[in-house]
Structures are given as C-alpha cells and as structure tokens.
C-alpha atoms as a PDB file:
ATOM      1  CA  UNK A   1     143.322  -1.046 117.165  1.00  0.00           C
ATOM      2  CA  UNK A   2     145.934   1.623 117.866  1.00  0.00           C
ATOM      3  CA  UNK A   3     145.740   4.435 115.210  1.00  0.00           C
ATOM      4  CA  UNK A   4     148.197   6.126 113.752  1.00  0.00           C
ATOM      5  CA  UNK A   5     149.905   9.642 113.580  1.00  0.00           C
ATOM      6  CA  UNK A   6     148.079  10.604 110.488  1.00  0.00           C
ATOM      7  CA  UNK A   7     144.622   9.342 111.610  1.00  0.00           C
ATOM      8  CA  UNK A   8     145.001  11.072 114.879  1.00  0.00           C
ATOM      9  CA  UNK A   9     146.102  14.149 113.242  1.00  0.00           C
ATOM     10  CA  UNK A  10     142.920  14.260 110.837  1.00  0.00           C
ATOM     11  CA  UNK A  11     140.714  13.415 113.478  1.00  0.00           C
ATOM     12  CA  UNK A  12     141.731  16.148 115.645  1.00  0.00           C
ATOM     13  CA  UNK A  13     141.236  18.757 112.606  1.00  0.00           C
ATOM     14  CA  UNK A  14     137.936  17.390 111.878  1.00  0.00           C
ATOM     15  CA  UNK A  15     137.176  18.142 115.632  1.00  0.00           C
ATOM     16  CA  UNK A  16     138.211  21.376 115.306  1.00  0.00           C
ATOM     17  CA  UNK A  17     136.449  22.077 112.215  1.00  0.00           C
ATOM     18  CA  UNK A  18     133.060  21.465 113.729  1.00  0.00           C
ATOM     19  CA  UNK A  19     133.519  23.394 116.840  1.00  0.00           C
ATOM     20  CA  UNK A  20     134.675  25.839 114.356  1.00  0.00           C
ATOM     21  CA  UNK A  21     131.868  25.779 112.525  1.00  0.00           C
ATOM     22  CA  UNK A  22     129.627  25.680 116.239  1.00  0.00           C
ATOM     23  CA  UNK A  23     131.028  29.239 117.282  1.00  0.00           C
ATOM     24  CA  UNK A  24     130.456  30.231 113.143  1.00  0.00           C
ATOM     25  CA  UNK A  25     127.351  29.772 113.494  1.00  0.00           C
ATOM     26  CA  UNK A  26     126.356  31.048 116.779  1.00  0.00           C
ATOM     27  CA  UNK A  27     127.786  34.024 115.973  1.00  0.00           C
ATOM     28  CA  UNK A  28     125.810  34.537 112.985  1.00  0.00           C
ATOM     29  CA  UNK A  29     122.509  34.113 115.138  1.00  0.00           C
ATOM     30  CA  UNK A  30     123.966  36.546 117.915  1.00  0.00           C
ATOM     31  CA  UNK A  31     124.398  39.343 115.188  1.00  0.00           C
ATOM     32  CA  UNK A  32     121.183  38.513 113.857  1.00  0.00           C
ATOM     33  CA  UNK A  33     119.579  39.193 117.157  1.00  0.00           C
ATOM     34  CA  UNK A  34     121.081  41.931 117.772  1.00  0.00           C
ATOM     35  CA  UNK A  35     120.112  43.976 114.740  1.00  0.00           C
ATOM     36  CA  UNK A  36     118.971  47.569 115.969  1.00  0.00           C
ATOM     37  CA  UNK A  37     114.985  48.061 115.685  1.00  0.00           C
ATOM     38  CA  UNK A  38     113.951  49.805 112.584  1.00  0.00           C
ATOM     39  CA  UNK A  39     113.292  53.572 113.072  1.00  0.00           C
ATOM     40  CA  UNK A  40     110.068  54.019 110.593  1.00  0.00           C
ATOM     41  CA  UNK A  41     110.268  57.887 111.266  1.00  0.00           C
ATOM     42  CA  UNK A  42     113.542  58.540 110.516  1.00  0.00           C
ATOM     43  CA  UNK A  43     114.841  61.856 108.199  1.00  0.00           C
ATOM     44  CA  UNK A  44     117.070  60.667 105.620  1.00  0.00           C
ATOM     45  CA  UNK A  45     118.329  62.977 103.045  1.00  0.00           C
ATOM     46  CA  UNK A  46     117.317  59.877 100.763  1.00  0.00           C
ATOM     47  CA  UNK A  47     113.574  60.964 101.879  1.00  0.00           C
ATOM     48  CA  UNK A  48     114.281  64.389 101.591  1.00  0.00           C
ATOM     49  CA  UNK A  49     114.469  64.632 105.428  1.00  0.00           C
ATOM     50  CA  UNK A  50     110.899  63.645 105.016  1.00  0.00           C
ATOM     51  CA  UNK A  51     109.789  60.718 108.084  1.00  0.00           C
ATOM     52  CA  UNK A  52     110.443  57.371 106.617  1.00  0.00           C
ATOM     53  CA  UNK A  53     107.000  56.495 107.339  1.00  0.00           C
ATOM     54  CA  UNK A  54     105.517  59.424 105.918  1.00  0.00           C
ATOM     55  CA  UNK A  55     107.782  59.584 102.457  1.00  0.00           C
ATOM     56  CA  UNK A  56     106.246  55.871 102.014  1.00  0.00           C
ATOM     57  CA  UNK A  57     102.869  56.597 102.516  1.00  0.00           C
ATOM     58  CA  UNK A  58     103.147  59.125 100.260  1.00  0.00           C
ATOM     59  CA  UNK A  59     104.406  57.291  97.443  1.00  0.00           C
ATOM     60  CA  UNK A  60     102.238  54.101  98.407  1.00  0.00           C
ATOM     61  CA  UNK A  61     105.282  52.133  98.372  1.00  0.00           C
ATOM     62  CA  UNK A  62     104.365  48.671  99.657  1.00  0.00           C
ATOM     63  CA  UNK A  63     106.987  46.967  98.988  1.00  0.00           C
ATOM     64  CA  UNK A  64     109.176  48.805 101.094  1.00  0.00           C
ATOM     65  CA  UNK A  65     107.009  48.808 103.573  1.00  0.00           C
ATOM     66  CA  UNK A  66     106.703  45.122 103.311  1.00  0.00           C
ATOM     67  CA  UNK A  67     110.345  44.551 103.842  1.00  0.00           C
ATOM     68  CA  UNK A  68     110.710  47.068 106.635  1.00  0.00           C
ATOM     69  CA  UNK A  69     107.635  45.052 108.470  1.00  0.00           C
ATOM     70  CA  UNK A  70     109.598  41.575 108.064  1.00  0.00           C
ATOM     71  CA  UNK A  71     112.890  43.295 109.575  1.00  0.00           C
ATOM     72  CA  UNK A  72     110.572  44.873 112.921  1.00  0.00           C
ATOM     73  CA  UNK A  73     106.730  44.161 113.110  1.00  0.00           C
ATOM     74  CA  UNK A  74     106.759  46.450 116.310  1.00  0.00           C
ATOM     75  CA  UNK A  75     106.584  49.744 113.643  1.00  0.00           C
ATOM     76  CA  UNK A  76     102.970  48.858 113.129  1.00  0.00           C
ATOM     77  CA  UNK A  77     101.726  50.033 115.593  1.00  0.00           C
ATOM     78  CA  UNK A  78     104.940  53.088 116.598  1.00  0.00           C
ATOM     79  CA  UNK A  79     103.458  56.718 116.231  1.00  0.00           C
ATOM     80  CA  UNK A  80     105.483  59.400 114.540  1.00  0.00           C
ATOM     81  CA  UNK A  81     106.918  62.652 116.731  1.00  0.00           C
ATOM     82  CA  UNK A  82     103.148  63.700 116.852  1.00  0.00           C
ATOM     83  CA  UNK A  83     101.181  60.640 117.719  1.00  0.00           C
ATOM     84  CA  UNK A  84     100.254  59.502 114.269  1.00  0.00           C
ATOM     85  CA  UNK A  85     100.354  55.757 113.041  1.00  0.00           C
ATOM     86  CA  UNK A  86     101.170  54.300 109.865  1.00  0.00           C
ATOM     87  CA  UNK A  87      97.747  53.636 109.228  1.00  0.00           C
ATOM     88  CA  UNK A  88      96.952  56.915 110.032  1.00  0.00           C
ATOM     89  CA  UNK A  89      99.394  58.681 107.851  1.00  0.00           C
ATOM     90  CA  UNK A  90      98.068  56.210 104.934  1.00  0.00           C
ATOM     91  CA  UNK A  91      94.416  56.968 105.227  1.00  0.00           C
ATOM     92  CA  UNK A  92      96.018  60.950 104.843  1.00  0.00           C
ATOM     93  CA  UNK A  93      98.321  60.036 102.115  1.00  0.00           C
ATOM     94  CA  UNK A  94      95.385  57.757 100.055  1.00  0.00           C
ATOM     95  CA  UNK A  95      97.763  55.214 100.443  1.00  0.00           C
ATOM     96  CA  UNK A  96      95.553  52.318  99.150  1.00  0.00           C
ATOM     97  CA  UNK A  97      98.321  49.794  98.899  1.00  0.00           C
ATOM     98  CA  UNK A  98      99.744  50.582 101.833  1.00  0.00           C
ATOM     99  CA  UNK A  99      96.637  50.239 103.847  1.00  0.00           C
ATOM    100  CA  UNK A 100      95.877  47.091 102.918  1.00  0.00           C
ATOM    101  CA  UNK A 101      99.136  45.408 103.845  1.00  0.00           C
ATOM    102  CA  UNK A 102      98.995  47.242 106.886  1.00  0.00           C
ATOM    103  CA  UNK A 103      95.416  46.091 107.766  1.00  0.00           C
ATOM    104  CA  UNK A 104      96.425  42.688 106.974  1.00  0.00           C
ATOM    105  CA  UNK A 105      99.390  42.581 108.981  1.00  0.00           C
ATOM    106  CA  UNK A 106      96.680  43.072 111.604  1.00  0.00           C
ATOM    107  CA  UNK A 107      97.325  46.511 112.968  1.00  0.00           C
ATOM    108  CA  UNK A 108      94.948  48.409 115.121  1.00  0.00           C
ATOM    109  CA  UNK A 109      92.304  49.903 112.860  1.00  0.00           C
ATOM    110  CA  UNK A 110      91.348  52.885 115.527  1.00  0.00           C
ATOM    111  CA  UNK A 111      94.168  53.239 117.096  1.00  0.00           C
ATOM    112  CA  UNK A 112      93.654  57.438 117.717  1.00  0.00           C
ATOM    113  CA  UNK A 113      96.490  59.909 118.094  1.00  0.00           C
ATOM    114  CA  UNK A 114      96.736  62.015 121.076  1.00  0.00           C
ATOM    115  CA  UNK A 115      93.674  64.313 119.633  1.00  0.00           C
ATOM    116  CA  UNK A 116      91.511  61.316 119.452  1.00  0.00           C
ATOM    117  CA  UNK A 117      91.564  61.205 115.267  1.00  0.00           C
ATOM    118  CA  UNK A 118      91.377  57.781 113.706  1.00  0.00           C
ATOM    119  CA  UNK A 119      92.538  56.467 110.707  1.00  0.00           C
ATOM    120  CA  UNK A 120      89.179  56.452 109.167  1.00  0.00           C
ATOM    121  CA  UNK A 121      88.680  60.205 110.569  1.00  0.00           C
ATOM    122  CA  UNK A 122      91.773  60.986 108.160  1.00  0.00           C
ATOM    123  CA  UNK A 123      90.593  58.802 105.195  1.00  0.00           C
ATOM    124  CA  UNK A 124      86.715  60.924 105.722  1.00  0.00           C
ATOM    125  CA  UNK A 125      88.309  64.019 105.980  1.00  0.00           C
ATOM    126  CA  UNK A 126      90.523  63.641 102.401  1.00  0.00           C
ATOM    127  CA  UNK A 127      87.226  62.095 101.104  1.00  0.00           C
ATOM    128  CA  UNK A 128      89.852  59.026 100.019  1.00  0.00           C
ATOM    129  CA  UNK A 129      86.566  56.472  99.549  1.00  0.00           C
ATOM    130  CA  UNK A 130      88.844  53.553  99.106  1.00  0.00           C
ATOM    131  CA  UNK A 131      90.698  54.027 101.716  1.00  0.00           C
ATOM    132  CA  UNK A 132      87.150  54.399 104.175  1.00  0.00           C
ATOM    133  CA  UNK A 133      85.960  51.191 102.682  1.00  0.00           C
ATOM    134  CA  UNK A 134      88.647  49.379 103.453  1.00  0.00           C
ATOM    135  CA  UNK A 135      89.283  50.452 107.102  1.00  0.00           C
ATOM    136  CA  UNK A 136      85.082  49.936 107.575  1.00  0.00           C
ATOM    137  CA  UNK A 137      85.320  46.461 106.370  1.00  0.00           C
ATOM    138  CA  UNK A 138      88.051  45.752 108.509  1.00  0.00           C
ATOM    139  CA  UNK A 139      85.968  46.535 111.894  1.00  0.00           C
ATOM    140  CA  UNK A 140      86.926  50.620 111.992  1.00  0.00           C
ATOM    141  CA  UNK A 141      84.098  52.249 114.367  1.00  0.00           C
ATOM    142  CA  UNK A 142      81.866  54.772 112.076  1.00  0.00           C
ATOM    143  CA  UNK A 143      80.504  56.280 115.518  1.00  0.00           C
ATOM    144  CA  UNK A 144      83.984  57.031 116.796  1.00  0.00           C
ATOM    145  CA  UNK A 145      84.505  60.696 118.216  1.00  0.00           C
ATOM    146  CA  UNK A 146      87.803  62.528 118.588  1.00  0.00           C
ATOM    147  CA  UNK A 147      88.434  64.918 121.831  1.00  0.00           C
ATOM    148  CA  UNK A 148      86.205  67.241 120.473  1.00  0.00           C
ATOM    149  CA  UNK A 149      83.374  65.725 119.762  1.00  0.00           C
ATOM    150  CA  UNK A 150      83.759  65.305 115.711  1.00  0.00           C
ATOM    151  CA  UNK A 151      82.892  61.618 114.027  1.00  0.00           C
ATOM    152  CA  UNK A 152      84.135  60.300 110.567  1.00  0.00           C
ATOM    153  CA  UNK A 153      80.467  62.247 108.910  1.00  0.00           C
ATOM    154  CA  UNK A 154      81.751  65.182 110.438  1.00  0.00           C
ATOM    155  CA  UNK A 155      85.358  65.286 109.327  1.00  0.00           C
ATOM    156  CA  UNK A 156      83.978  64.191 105.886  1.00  0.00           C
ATOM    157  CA  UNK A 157      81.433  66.979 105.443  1.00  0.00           C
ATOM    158  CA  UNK A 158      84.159  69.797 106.869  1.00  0.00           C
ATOM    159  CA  UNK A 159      86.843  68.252 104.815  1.00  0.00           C
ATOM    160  CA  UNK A 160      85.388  68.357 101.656  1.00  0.00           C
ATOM    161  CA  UNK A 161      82.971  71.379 101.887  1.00  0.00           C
ATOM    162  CA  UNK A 162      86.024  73.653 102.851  1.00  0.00           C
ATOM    163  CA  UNK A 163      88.007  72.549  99.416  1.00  0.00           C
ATOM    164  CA  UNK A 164      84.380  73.633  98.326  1.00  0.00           C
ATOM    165  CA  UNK A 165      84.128  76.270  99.673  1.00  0.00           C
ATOM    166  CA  UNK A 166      88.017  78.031  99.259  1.00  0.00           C
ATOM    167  CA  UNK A 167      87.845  76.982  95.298  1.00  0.00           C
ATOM    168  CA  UNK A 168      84.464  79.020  94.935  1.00  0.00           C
ATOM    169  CA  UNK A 169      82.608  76.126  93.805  1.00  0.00           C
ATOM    170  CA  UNK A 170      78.719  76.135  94.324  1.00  0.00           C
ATOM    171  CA  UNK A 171      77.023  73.404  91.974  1.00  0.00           C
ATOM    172  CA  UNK A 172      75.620  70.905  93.651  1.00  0.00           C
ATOM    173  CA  UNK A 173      77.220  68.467  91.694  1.00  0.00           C
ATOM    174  CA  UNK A 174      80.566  68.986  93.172  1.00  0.00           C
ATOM    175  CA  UNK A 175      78.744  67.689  96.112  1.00  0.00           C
ATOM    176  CA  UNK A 176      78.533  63.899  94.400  1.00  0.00           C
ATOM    177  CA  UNK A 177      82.000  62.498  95.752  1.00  0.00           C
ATOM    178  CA  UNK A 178      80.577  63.734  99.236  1.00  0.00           C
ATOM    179  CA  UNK A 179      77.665  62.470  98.494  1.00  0.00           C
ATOM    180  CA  UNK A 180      79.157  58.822  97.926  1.00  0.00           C
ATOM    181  CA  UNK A 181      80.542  58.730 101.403  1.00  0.00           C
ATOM    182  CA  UNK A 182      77.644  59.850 102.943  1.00  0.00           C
ATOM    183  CA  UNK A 183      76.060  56.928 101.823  1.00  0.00           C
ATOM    184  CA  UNK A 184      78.059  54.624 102.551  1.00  0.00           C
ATOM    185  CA  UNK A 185      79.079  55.603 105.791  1.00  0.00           C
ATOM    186  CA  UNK A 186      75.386  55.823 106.333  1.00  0.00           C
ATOM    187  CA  UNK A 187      74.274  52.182 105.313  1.00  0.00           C
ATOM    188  CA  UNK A 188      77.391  50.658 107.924  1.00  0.00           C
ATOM    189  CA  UNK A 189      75.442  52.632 111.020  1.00  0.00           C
ATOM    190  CA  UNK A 190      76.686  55.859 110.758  1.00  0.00           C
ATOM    191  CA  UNK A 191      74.770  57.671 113.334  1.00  0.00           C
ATOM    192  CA  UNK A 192      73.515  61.163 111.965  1.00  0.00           C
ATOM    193  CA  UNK A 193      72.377  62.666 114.915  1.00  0.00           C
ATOM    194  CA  UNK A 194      75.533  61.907 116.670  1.00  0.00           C
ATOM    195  CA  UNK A 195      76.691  64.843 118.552  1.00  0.00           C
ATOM    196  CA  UNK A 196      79.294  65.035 121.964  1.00  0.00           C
ATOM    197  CA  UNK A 197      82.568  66.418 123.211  1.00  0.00           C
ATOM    198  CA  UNK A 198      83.166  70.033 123.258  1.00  0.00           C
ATOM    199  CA  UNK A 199      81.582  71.113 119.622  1.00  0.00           C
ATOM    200  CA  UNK A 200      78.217  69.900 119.909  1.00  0.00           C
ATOM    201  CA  UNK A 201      77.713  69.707 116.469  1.00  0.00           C
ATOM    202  CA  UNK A 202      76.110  66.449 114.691  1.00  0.00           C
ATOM    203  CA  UNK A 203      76.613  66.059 110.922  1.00  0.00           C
ATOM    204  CA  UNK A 204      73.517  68.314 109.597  1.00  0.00           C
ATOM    205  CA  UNK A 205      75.057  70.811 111.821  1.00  0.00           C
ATOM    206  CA  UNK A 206      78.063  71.138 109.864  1.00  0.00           C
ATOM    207  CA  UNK A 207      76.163  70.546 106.578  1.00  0.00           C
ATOM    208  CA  UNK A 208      74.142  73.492 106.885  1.00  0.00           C
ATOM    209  CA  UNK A 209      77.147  75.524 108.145  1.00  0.00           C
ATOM    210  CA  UNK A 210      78.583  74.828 104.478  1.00  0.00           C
ATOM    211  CA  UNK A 211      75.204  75.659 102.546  1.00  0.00           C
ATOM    212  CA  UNK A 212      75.897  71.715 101.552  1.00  0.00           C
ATOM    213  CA  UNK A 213      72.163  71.444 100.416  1.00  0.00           C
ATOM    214  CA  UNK A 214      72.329  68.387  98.416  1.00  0.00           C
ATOM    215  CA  UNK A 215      74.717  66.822 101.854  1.00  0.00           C
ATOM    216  CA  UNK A 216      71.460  68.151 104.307  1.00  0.00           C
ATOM    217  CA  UNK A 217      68.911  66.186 102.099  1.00  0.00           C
ATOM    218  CA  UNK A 218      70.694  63.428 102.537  1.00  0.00           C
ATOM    219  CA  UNK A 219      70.834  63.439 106.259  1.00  0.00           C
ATOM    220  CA  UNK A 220      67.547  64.255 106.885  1.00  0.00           C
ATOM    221  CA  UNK A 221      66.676  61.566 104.733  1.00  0.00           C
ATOM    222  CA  UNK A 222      68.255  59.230 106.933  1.00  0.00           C
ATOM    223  CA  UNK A 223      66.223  60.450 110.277  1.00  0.00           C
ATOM    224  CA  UNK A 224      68.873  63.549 110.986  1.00  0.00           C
ATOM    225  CA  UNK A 225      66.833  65.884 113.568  1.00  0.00           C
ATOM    226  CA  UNK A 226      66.578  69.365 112.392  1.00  0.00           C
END
C-alpha cells in the first residue's frame, strides 16, 4: 500500500525526532562525564579563603561533605598542600560527624602524612575521645609510630599535658580526660613500653617529663618499665 504525502511527511519528522532526541541525550551523558574533579582544598572567599576541606571539618558539616563525596569519591583519600587527609583534618577538627561518614565511605584509617602522623595520632593529641574510638573500632593501629618515633599514647600524653601545663593547672584531676584515653587506648593493645625512631621516648617517658603523676600510675600499672 502506497502512502501518501502526509504519512510520509509525519513519518520522516518522527524519524527525526528520535535521532533528535539520540544526540539530546548523548550529549547530556558527555557533559556529565566531563564534569571537572572536585577540588576539596580549594580557598573560596565563601570559606574565608579557608581549604574547603578544612572549613568543613571545622564546622562538622556532613552533609556537604556527603554531596561533595557523591560528585568525586577520589577526595577521600586527596591530601591538602601539606600532606593531610580528610580524615586527618577531622580527627584535628573533632569532627565526629564527619569522621564517621568518612570511615564509612571506607577511607584509609592510617593513611599518614609525609611526617608519618595518623589520623588517630591527631584525634590523641586533641584528646577528642570520640573521635579515637571511632577510628580504633574501625581497624586504626594503636602501635603506629610517626618519623620520629612518637605513638598515639605519646601524642596523647604531650598533647594534653602541655594545655596542662601552659594554663598552670596542677590538680590531678585535670588529669581525668587523659586519664580516659589512657585506658582505653590501653585495653585495645596499646603498647606502653613502646619506644623507636629518633626520640626514644616510650609513654612513661613523656609522663614523667610532664610531672603527670596520676598518667605514670597508670602506665606502670599496665607493665610500663621504669
């Protein structure tokens, strides 16, 4: 059956329609895949020329974090201008939030910067005890050591004794945050004795360099050599 002008006509424009609607598409996709990698440590005047990554960890803002992940996973793991990661600068910041979504969009727990310091390291050193149980239950090494010998009981005893120390406290009770990471650093195989690298100095070491009595009885209590 021969068809006529009309029904030629419309089937030609419905060909062109869906090749039309072919190149539409691809295009979409192309421009899509092309989208430039987000930069995570950019200075915005919007983060007060702050790193992105930084300004976020510092106001724990997950949800921007969240959508910046979905746009480019590959900023998990990208280190700032000095060698820190996002999970690093949120164990500094006390980012609670913000670590967890970053430990469960499965980035690398110890992943150091260039001076060896972990993310834990960070956390022990701000005393932030959330933040240190989090990173130990997901698989962060409590006998790490940075480039200079120091492990996460070290950074938390000169961390915290320093504060201690430059504030003129002496009561042993402003030893009992301390004291709570101790412990629980401790009980997940802490080693107390633990000593390498170019300091030499194990945890009762730098205990007794601080006067930290109460922080000594602990760590002799759990089989630190004098």
């Amino acid at each position: 059956m021969l068809c006529t002008s009309k029904e030629l006509i419309d089937k030609y424009v419905c060909i062109r329609m869906k090749k039309l609607f072919y190149i539409f598409v691809c295009l979409t996709f192309v421009n899509c895949s092309l989208k430039p990698p987000v930069n995570i440590w950019e200075r915005t005047k919007e983060t007060n020329m702050i790193p992105l990554g930084s300004f976020i960890m510092m106001h724990d803002d997950s949800i921007k974090l969240q959508k910046l992940i979905d746009e480019d996973e590959s900023i998990l793991n990208k280190p700032d201008g000095i060698g820190n990661s996002l999970l690093l600068n949120a164990a500094y910041h006390n980012a609670i939030k913000c670590t967890r979504l970053l430990i469960a969009s499965g980035v690398e727990i110890d992943k150091p910067n260039p001076f060896g310091e972990t993310p834990l390291m960070r956390a022990c050193y701000g005393n932030n005890f959330d933040i240190i149980k989090l990173l130990v239950e997901a698989g962060a090494n409590v006998n790490v050591m940075n480039r200079t010998g120091s492990t996460p009981l070290t950074f938390a005893i000169d961390g915290y004794c320093i504060e201690i120390k430059y504030t003129g406290g002496k009561q042993d009770s402003l030893y009992l945050p301390l004291e709570k990471t101790i412990l629980y650093l401790t009980s997940k195989g802490a080693n107390v004795n633990l000593k390498g690298g170019e300091i030499q100095v194990t945890a009762l070491d730098m205990a007794k360099h601080f006067g930290a009595s109460p922080i000594e009885k602990i760590l002799i209590g759990h089989g630190a050599i004098e």
